[in-house]
C-alpha atoms as a PDB file:
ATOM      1  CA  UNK A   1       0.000   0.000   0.000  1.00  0.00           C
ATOM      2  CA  UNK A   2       1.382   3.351  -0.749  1.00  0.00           C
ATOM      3  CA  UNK A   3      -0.229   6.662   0.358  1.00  0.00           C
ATOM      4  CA  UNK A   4       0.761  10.106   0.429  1.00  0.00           C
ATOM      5  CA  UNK A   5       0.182  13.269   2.104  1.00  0.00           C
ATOM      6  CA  UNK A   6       0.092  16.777   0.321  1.00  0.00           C
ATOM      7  CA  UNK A   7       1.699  19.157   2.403  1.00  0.00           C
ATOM      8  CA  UNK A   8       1.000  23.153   1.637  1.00  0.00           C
ATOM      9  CA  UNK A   9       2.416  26.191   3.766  1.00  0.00           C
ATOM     10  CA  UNK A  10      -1.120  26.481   6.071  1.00  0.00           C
ATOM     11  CA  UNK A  11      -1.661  23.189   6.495  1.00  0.00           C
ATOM     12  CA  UNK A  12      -3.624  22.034   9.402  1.00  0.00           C
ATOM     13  CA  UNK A  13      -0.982  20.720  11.513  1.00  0.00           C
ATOM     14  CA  UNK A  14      -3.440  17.688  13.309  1.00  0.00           C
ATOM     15  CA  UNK A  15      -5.031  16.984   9.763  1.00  0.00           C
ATOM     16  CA  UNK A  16      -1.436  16.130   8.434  1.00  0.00           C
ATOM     17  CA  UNK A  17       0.293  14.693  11.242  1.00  0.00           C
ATOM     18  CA  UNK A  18      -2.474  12.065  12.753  1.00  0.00           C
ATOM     19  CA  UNK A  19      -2.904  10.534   9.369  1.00  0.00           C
ATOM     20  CA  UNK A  20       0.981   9.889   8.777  1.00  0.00           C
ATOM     21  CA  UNK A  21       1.375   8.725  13.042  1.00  0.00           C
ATOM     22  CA  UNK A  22      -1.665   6.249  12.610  1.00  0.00           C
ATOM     23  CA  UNK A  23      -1.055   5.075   8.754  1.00  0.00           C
ATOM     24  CA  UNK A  24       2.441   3.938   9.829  1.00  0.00           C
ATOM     25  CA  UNK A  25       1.649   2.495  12.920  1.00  0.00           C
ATOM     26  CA  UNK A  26      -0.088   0.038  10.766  1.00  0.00           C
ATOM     27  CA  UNK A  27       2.324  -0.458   8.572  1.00  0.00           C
ATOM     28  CA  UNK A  28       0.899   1.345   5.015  1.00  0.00           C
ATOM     29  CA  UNK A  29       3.624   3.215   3.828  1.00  0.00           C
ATOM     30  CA  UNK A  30       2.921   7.038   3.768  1.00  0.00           C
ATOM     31  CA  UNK A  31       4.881   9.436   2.467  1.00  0.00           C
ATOM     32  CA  UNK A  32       4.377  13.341   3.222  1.00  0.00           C
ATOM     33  CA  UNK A  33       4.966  15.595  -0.128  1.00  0.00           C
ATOM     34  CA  UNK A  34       5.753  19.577  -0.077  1.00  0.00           C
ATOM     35  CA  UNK A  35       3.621  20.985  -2.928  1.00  0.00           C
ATOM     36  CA  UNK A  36       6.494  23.719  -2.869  1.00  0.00           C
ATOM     37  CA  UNK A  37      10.421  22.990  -4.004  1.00  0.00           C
ATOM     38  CA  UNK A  38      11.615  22.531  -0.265  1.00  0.00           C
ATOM     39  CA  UNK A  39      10.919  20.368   2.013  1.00  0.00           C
ATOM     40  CA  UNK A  40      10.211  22.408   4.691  1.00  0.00           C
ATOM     41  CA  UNK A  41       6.671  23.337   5.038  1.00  0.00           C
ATOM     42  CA  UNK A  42       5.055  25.369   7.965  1.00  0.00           C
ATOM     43  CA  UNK A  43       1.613  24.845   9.372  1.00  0.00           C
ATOM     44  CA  UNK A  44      -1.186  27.195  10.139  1.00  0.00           C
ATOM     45  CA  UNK A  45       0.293  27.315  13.537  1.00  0.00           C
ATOM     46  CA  UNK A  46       4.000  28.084  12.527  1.00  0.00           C
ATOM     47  CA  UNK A  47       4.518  24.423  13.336  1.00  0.00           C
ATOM     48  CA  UNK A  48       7.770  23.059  10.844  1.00  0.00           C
ATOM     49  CA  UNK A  49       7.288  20.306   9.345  1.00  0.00           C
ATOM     50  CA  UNK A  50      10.220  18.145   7.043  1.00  0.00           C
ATOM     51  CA  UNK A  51       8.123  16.632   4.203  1.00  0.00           C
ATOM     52  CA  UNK A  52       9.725  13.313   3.024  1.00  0.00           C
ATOM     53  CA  UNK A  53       9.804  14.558  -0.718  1.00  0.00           C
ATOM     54  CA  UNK A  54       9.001  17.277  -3.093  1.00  0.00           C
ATOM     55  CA  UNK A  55       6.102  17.155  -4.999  1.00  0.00           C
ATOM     56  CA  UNK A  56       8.138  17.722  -8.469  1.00  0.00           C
ATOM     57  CA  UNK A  57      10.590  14.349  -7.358  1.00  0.00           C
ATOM     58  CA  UNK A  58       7.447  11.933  -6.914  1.00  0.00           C
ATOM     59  CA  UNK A  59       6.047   9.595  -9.127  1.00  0.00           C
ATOM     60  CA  UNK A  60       2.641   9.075  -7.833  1.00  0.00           C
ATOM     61  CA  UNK A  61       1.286   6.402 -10.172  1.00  0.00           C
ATOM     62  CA  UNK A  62       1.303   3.218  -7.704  1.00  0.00           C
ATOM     63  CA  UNK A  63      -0.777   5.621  -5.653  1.00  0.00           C
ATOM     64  CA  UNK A  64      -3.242   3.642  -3.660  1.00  0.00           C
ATOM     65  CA  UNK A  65      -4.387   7.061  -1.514  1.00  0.00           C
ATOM     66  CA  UNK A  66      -3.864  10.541  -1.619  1.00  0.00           C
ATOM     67  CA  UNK A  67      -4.784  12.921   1.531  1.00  0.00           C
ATOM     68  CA  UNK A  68      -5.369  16.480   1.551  1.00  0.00           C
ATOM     69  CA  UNK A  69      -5.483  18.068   4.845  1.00  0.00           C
ATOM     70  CA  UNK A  70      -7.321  21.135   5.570  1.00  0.00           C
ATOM     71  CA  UNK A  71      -6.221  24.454   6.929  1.00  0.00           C
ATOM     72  CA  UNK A  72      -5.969  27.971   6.125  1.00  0.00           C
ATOM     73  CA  UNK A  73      -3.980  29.148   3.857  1.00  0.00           C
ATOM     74  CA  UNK A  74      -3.043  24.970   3.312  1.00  0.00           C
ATOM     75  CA  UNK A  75      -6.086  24.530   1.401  1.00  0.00           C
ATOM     76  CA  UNK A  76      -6.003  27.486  -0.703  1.00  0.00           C
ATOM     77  CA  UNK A  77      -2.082  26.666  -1.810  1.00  0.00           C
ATOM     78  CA  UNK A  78      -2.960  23.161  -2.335  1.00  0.00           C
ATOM     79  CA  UNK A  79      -5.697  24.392  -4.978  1.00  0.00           C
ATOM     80  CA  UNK A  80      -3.933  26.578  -6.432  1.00  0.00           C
ATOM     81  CA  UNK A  81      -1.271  23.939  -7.680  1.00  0.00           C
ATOM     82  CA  UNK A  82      -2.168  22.782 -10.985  1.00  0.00           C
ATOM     83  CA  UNK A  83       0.015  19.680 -10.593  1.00  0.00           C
ATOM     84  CA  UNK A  84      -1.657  18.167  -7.845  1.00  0.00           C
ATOM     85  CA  UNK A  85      -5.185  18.938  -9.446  1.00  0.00           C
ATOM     86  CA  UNK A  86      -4.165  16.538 -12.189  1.00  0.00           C
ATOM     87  CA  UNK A  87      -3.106  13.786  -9.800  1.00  0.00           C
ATOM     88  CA  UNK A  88      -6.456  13.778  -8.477  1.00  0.00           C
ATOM     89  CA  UNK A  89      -7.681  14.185 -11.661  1.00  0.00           C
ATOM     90  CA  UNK A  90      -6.197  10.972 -12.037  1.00  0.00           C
ATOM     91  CA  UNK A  91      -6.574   9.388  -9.243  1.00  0.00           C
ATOM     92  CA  UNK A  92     -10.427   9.580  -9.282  1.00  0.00           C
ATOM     93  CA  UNK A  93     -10.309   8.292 -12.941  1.00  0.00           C
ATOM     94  CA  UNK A  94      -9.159   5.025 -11.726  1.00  0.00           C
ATOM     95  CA  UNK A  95     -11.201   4.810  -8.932  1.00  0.00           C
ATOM     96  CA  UNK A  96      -8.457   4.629  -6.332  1.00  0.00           C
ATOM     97  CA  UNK A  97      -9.118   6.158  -2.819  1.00  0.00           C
ATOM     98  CA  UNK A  98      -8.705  10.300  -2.122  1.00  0.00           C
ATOM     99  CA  UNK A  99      -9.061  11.254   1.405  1.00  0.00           C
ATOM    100  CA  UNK A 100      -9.879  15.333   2.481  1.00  0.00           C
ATOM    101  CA  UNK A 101     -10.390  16.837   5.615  1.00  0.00           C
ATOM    102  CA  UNK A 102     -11.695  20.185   6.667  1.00  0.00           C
ATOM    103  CA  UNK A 103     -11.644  22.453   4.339  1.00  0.00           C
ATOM    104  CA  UNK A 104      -9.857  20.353   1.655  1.00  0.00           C
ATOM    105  CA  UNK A 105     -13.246  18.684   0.182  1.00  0.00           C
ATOM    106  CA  UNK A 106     -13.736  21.889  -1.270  1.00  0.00           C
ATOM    107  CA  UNK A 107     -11.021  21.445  -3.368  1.00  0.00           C
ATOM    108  CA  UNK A 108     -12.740  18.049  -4.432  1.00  0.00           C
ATOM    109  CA  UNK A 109     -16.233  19.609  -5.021  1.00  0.00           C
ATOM    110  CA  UNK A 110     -14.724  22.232  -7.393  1.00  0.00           C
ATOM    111  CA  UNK A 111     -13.189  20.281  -9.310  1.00  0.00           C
ATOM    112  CA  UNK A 112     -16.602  18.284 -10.053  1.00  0.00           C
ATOM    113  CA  UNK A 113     -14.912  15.037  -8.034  1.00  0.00           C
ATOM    114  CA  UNK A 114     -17.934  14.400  -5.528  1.00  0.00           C
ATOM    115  CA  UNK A 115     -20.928  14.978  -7.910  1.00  0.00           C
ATOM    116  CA  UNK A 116     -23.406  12.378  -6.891  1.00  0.00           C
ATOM    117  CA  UNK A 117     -21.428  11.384  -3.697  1.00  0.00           C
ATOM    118  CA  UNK A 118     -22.290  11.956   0.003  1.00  0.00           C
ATOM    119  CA  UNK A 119     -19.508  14.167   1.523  1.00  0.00           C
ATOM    120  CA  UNK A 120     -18.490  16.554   4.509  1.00  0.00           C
ATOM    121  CA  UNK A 121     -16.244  19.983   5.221  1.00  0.00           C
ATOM    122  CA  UNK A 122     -15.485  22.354   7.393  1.00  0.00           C
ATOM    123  CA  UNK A 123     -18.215  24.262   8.298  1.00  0.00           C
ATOM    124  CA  UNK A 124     -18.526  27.298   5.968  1.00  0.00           C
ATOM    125  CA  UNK A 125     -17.443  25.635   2.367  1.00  0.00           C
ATOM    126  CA  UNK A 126     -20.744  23.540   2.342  1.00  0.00           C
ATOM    127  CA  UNK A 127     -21.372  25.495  -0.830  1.00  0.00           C
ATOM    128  CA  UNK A 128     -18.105  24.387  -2.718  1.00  0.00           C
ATOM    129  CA  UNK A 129     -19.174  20.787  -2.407  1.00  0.00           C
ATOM    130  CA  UNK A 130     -20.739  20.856  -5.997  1.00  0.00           C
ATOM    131  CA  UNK A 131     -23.227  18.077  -6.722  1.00  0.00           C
ATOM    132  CA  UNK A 132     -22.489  16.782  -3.316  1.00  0.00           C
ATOM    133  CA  UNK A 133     -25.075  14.994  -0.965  1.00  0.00           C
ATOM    134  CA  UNK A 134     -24.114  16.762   2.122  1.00  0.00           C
ATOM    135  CA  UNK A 135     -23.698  14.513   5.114  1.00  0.00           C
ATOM    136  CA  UNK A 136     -24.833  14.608   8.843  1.00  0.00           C
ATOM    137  CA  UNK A 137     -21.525  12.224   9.935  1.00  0.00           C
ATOM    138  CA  UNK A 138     -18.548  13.915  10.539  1.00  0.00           C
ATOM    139  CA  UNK A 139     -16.325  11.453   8.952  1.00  0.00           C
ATOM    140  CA  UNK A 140     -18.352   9.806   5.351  1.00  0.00           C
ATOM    141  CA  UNK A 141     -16.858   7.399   2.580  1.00  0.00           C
ATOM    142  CA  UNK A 142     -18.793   7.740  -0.733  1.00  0.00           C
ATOM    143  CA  UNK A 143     -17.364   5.608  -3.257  1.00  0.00           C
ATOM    144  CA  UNK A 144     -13.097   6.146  -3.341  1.00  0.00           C
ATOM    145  CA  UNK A 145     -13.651   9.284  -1.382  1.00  0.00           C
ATOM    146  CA  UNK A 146     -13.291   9.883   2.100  1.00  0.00           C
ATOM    147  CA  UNK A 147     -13.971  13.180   3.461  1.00  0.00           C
ATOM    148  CA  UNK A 148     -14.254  14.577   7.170  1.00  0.00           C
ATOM    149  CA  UNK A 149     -15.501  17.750   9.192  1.00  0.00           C
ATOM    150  CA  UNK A 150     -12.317  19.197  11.176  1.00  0.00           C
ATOM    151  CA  UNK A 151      -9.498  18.636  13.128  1.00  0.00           C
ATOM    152  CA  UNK A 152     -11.504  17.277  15.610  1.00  0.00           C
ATOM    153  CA  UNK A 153     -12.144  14.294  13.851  1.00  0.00           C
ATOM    154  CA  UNK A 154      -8.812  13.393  12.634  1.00  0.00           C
ATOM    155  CA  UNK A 155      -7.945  10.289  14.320  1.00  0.00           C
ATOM    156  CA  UNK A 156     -11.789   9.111  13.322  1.00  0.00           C
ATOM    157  CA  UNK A 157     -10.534  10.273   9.227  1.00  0.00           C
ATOM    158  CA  UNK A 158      -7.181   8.235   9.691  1.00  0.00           C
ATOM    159  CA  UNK A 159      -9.017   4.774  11.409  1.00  0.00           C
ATOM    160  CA  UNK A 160     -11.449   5.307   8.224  1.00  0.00           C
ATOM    161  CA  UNK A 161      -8.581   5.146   5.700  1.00  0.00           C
ATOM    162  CA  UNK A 162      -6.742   2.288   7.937  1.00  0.00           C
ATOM    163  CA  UNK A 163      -9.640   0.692   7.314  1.00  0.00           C
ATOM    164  CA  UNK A 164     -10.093   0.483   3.637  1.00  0.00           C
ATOM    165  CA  UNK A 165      -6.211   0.502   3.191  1.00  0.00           C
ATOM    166  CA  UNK A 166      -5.987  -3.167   5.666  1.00  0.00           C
ATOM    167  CA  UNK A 167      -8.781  -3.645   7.225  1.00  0.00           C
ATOM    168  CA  UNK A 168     -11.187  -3.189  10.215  1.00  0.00           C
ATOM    169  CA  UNK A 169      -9.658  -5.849  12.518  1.00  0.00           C
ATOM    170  CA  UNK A 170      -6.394  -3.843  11.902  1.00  0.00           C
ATOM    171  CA  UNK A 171      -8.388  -0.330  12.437  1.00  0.00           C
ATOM    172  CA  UNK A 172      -9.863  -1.721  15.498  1.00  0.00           C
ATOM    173  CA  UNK A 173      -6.470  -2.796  16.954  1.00  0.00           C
ATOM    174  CA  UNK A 174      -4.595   0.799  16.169  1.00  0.00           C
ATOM    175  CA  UNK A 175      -7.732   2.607  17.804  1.00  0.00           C
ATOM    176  CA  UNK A 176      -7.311   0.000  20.918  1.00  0.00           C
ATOM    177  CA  UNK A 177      -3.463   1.011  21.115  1.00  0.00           C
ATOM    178  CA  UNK A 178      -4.195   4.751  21.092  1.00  0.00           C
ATOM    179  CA  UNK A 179      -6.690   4.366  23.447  1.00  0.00           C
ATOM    180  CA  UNK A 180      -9.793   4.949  21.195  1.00  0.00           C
END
């Protein structure tokens, strides 16, 4: 399994961090990815973070999951990057899983990626889930696409996408070692 993170200056520091901590502690490999050309990337609460690669240095086709994390300006960054818009482009087209958080689904619903699908944001960007069913859960798969509320919900997100990545037995067992 191969997944990987998308890492923009604003990022939501919880969003991007619980998802890599949980996704290795059962053993999928994840792999963090500055949309910009360093690896250093700082969070939406001046939190540092060293990505494990540049965006421009991956090859992302054995994909199994991409994540966007939410966050302000993060979210904004990561749609402005024409690159990564492709990947999910792509992504989507071969009906492999895409995870968002926050207000990253946003980026999905513009792009047309959710029509017809059940989804959830950050309160406030309800309205750039286009053709989207909007959900009551905080945490909804539709389809490949996994989408969640907030940073409050993050460890719920990451258990979701441990789950279709290997499993619910091995979900249930990383939510029994963190105490969930």
């Amino acid at each position: 399994m191969k997944a990987y993170i998308f890492l923009a200056d604003g990022f939501e520091e919880i969003e991007a961090i619980t998802p890599i901590d949980l996704l290795r502690r059962a053993n999928i490999e994840i792999t963090s990815v500055s949309i910009s050309n360093s690896k250093t990337v700082i969070g939406a609460h001046n939190i540092s973070i060293a990505a494990d690669a540049i965006f421009s240095e991956v090859n992302f086709e054995a994909a199994d999951l991409l994540i966007l994390p939410g966050g302000m300006p993060g979210t904004k960054n990561l749609d402005a990057h024409a690159g990564l818009k492709y990947i999910l482009e792509q992504q989507a087209s071969q009906g492999k899983l895409i995870a968002a958080i926050c207000a990253a689904p946003s980026i999905l619903g513009k792009m047309n990626l959710l029509k017809d699908k059940e989804a959830i944001c950050y309160p406030g960007f309800e309205d750039q889930l286009i053709g989207t069913s909007l959900s009551e859960r905080k945490v909804v798969q539709s389809g490949a696409f996994i989408t969640a509320m907030g940073a409050g919900v993050a460890i719920e997100f990451s258990l979701k996408i441990i789950e279709n990545l290997k499993g619910k037995a091995v979900a249930d067992q990383i939510a029994k070692t963190i105490c969930q």
